[in-house]
Protein backbone atom coordinates (compact mmCIF):
# COMPACT_ATOMS: atom_id res chain seq x y z
CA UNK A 1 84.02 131.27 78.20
CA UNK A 2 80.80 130.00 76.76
CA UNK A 3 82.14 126.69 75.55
CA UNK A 4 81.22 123.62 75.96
CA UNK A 5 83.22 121.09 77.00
CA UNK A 6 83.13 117.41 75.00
CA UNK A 7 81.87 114.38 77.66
CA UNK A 8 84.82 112.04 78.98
CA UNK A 9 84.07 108.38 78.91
CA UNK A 10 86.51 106.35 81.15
CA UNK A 11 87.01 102.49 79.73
CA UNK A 12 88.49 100.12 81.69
CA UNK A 13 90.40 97.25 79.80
CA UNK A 14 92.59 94.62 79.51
CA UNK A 15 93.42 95.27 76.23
CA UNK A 16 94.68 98.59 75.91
CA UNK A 17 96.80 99.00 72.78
CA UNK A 18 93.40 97.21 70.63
CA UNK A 19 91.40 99.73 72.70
CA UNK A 20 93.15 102.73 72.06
CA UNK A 21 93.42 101.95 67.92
CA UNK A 22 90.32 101.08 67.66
CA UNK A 23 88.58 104.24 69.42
CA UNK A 24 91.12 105.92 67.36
CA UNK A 25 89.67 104.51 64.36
CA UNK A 26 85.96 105.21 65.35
CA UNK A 27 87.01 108.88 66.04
CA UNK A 28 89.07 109.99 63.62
CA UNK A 29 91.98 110.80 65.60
CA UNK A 30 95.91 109.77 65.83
CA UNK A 31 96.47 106.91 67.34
CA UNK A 32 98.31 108.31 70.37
CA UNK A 33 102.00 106.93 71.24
CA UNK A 34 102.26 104.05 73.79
CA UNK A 35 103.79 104.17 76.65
CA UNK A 36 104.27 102.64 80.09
CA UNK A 37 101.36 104.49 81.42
CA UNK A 38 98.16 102.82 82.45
CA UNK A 39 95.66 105.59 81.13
CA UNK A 40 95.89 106.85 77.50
CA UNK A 41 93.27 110.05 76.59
CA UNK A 42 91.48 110.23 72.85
CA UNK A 43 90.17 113.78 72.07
CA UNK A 44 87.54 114.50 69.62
CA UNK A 45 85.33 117.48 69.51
CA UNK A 46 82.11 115.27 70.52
CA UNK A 47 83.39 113.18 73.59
CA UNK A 48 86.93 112.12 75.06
CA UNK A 49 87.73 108.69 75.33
CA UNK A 50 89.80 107.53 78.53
CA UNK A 51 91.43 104.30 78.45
CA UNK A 52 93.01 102.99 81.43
CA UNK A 53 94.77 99.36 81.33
CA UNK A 54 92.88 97.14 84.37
CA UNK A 55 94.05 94.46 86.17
CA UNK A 56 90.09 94.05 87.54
CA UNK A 57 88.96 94.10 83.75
CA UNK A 58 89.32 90.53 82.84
CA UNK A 59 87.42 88.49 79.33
CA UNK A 60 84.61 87.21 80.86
CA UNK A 61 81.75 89.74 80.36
CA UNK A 62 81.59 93.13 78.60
CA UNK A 63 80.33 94.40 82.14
CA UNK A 64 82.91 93.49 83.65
CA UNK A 65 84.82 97.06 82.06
CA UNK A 66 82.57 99.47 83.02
CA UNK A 67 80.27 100.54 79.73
CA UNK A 68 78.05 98.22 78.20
CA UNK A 69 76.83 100.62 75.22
CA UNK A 70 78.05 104.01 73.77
CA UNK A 71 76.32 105.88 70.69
CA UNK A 72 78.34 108.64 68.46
CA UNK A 73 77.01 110.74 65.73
CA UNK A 74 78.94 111.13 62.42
CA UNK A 75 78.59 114.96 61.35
CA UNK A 76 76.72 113.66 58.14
CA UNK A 77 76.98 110.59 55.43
CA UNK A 78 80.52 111.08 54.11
CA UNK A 79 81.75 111.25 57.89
CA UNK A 80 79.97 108.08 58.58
CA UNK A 81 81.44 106.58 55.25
CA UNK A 82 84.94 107.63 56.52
CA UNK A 83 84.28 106.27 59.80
CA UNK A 84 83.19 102.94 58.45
CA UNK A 85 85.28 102.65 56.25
CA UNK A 86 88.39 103.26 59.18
CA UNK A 87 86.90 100.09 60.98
CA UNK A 88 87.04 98.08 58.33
CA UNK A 89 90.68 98.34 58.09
CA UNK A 90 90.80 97.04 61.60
CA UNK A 91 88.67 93.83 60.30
CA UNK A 92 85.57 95.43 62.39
CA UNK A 93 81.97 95.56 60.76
CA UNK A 94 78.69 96.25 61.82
CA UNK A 95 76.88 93.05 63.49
CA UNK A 96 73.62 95.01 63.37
CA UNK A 97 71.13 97.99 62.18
CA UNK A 98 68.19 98.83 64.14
CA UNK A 99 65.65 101.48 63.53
CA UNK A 100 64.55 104.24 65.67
CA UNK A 101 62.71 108.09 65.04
CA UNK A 102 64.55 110.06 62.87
CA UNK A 103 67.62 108.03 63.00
CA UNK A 104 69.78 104.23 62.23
CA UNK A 105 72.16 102.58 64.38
CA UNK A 106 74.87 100.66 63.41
CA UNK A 107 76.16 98.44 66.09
CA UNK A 108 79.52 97.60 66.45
CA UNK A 109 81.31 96.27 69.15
CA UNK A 110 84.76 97.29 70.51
CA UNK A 111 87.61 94.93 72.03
CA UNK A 112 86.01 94.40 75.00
CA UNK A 113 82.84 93.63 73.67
CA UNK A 114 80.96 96.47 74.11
CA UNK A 115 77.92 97.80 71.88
CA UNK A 116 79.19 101.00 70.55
CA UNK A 117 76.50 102.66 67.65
CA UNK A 118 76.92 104.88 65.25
CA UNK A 119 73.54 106.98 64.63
CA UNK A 120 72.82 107.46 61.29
CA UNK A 121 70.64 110.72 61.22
CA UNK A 122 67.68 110.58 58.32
CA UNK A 123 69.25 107.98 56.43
CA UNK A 124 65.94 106.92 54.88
CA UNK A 125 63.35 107.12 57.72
CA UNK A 126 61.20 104.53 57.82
CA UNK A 127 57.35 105.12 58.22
CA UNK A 128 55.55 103.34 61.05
CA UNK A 129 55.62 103.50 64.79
CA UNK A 130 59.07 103.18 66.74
CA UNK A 131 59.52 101.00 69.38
CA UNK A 132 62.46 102.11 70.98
CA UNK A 133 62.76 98.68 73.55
CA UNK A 134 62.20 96.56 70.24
CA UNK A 135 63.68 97.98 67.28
CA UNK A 136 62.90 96.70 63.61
CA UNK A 137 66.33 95.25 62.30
CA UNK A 138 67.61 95.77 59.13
CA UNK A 139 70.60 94.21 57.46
CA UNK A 140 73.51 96.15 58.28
CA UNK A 141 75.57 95.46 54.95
CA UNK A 142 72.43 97.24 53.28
CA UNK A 143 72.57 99.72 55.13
CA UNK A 144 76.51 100.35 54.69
CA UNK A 145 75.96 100.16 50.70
CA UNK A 146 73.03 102.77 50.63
CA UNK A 147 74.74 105.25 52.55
CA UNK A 148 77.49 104.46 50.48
CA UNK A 149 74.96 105.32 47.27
CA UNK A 150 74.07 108.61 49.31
CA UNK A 151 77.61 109.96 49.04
CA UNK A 152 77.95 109.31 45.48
CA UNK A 153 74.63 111.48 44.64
């Protein structure tokens, strides 16, 4: 075999059917059935997504489920449109952009509250030196509507 196999990410939560649709929705992938099981697997060909209902994971601090940030990477523009577009249905926008070499991150955050970005690759680089502990900011709806304007060309 010379495959590689995808990274598994294990959540922990107290919310597991908002969880599961809304990694669903970041992903691309069916919403899986629910059941009386405590862990419920997402499979994309980038990373798996474990989600296993908690009675330790409680609402008082994103830490408090195990993952504080997570970064995916769309295939290309129209992926990225798709994807935002899928959280949107779920009421769930970008809170922020930040810059970084060669790429933009739009920051969501899941149900429990934790920073999940999508990496925008060469969306229009921005010239200057990269900080990556203090990233420039840039409006995130701006960002949304010129990717948008890169799909259309």
């Amino acid at each position: 075999m010379t495959g590689t196999a995808a990274p598994t990410v294990h959540l922990l939560t107290y919310r597991p059917e908002q969880m599961l649709t809304w990694w669903a929705a970041l992903l691309g992938v069916p919403d899986p059935p629910r059941g009386r099981g405590r862990t419920a697997v997402l499979c994309s060909p980038t990373i798996n997504i474990v989600i296993e209902r908690s009675d330790v994971a409680v609402d008082y601090h994103r830490e408090a489920c195990g993952v504080t940030t997570i970064a995916v990477t769309p295939a290309g523009p129209a992926d990225a449109v798709t994807t935002i577009d899928r959280l949107a249905r779920l009421g769930s926008s970008p809170h922020r952009a930040t810059v970084h070499a060669g790429f933009i991150r739009l920051w969501y955050r899941d149900p429990n509250g934790a920073d999940v970005a999508v990496d925008l690759r060469s969306v229009d680089p921005v010239d200057g030196p990269y900080d990556p502990l203090f990233p420039d900011e840039l409006d995130p709806q701006v960002v949304v509507a010129d990717l948008r304007m890169q799909c259309v060309r």
